[in-house]
C-alpha atoms as a PDB file:
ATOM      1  CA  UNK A   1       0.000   0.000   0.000  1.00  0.00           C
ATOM      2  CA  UNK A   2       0.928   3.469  -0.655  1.00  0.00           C
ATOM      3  CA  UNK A   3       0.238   5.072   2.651  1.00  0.00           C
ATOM      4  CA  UNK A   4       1.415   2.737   4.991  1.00  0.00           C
ATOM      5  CA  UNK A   5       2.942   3.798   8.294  1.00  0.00           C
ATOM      6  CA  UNK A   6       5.949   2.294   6.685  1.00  0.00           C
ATOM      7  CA  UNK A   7       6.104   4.553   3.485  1.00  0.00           C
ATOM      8  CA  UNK A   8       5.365   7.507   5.981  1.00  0.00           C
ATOM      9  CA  UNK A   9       8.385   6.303   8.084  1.00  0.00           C
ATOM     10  CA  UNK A  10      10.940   5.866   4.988  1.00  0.00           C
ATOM     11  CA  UNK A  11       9.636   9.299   3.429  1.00  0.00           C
ATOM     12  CA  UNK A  12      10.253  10.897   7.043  1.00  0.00           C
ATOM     13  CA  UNK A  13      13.803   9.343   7.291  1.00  0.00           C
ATOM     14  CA  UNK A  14      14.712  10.289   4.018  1.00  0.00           C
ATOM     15  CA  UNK A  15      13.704  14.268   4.498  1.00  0.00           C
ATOM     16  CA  UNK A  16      15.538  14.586   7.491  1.00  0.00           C
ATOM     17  CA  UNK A  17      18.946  13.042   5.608  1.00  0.00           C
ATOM     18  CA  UNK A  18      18.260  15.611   2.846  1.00  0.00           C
ATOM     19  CA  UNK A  19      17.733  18.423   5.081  1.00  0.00           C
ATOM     20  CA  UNK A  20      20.604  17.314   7.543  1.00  0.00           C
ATOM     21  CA  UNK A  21      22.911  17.096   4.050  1.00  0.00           C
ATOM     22  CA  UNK A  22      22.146  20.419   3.232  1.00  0.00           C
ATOM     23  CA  UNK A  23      22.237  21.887   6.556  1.00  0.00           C
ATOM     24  CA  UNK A  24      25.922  21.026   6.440  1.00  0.00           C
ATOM     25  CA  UNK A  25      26.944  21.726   3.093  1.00  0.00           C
ATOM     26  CA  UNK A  26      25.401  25.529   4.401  1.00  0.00           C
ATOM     27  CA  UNK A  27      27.961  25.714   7.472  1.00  0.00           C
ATOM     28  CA  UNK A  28      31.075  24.472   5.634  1.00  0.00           C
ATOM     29  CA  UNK A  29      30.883  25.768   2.649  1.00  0.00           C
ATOM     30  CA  UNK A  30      30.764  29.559   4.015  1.00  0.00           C
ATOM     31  CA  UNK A  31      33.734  28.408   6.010  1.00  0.00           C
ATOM     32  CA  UNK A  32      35.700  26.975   2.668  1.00  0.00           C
ATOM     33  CA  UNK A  33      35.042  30.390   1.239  1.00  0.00           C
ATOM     34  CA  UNK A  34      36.151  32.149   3.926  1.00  0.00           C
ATOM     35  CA  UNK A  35      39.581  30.096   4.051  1.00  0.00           C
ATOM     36  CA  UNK A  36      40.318  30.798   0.532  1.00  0.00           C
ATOM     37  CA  UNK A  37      39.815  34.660   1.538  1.00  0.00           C
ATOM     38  CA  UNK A  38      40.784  37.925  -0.539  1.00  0.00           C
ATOM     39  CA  UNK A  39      40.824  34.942  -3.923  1.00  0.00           C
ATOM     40  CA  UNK A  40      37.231  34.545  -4.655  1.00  0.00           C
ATOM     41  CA  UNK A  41      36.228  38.312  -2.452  1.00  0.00           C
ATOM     42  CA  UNK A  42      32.433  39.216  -3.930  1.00  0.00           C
ATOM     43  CA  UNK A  43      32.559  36.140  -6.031  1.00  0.00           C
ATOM     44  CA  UNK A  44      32.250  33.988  -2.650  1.00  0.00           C
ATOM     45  CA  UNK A  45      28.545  35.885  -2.399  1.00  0.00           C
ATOM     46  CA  UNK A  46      27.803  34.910  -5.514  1.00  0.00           C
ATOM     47  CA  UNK A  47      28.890  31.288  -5.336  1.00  0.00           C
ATOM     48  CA  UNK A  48      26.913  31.190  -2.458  1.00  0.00           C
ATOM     49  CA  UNK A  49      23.426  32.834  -3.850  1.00  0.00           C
ATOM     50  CA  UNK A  50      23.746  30.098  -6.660  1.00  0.00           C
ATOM     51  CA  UNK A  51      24.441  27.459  -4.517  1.00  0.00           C
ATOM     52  CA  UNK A  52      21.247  28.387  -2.384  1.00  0.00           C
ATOM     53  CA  UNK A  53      19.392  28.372  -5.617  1.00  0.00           C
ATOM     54  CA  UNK A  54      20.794  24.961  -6.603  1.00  0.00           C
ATOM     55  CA  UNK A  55      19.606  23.350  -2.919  1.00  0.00           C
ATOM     56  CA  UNK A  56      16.192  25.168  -3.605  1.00  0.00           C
ATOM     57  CA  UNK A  57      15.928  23.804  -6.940  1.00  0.00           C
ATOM     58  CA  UNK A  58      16.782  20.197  -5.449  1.00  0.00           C
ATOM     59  CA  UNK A  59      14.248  20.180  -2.498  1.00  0.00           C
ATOM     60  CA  UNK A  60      11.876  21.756  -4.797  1.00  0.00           C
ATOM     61  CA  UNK A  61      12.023  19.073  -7.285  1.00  0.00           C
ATOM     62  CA  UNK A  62      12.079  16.146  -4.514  1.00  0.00           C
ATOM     63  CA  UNK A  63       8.585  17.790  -3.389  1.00  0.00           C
ATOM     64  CA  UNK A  64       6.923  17.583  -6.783  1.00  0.00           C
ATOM     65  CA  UNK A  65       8.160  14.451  -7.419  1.00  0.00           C
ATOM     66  CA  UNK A  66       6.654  13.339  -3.966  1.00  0.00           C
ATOM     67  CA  UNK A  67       3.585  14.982  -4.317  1.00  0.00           C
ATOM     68  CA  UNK A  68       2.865  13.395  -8.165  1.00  0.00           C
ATOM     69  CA  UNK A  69       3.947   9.926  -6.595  1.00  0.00           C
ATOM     70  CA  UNK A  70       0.915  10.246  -4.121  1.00  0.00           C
ATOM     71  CA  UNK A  71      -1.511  11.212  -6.073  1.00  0.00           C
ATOM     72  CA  UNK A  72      -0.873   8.607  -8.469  1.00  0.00           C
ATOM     73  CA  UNK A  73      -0.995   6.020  -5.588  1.00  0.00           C
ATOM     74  CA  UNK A  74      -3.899   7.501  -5.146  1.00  0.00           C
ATOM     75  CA  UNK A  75      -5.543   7.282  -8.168  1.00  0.00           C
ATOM     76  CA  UNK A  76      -4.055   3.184  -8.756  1.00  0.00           C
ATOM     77  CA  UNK A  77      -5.617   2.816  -4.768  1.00  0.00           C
ATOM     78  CA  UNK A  78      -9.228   3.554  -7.251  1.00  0.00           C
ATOM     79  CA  UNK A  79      -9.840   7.139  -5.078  1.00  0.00           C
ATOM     80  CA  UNK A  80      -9.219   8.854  -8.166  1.00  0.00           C
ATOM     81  CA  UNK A  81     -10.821  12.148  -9.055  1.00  0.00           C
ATOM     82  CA  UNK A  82     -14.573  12.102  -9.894  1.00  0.00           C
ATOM     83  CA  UNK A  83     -15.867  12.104 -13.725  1.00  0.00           C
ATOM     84  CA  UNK A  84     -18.881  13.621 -14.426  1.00  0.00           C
ATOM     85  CA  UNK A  85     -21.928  12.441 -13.013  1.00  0.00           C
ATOM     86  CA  UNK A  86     -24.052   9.558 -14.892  1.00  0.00           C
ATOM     87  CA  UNK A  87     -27.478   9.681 -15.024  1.00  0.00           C
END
């Protein structure tokens, strides 16, 4: 089954390894860019900004990708969307 406490568990485990991932990639690599100092200067912003856009991007597709897996299982499961009615 699609929404068993099991699926809920696995999708629960698997966010919080994403969002621990990213959580560190956010403290050390501030600190990398800050090692390399005066080299990179504004371009460490920058690198920064598009790496936040990259994560974003990531989570964002891991959400629709989530999201259309449900509502297929729930469609297959036969709780699918109403048609019109019949008379």
């Amino acid at each position: 089954m699609c929404f068993s406490l099991a699926w809920w568990e696995q999708l629960f485990v698997w966010a919080i390894i994403i969002f621990a991932i990213i959580a560190i990639f956010k403290l050390l690599i501030p600190y990398v860019l800050s090692m390399l100092g005066g080299t990179l200067g504004a371009g460490g912003n920058l690198i920064m900004a598009v790496l936040r856009i990259v994560f974003f991007a990531i989570i964002a597709i891991i959400v629709i990708y989530i999201v259309f897996a449900l509502i297929q299982c729930l469609i297959g499961m036969g709780g699918g969307l109403p048609l019109f009615p019949h008379h």
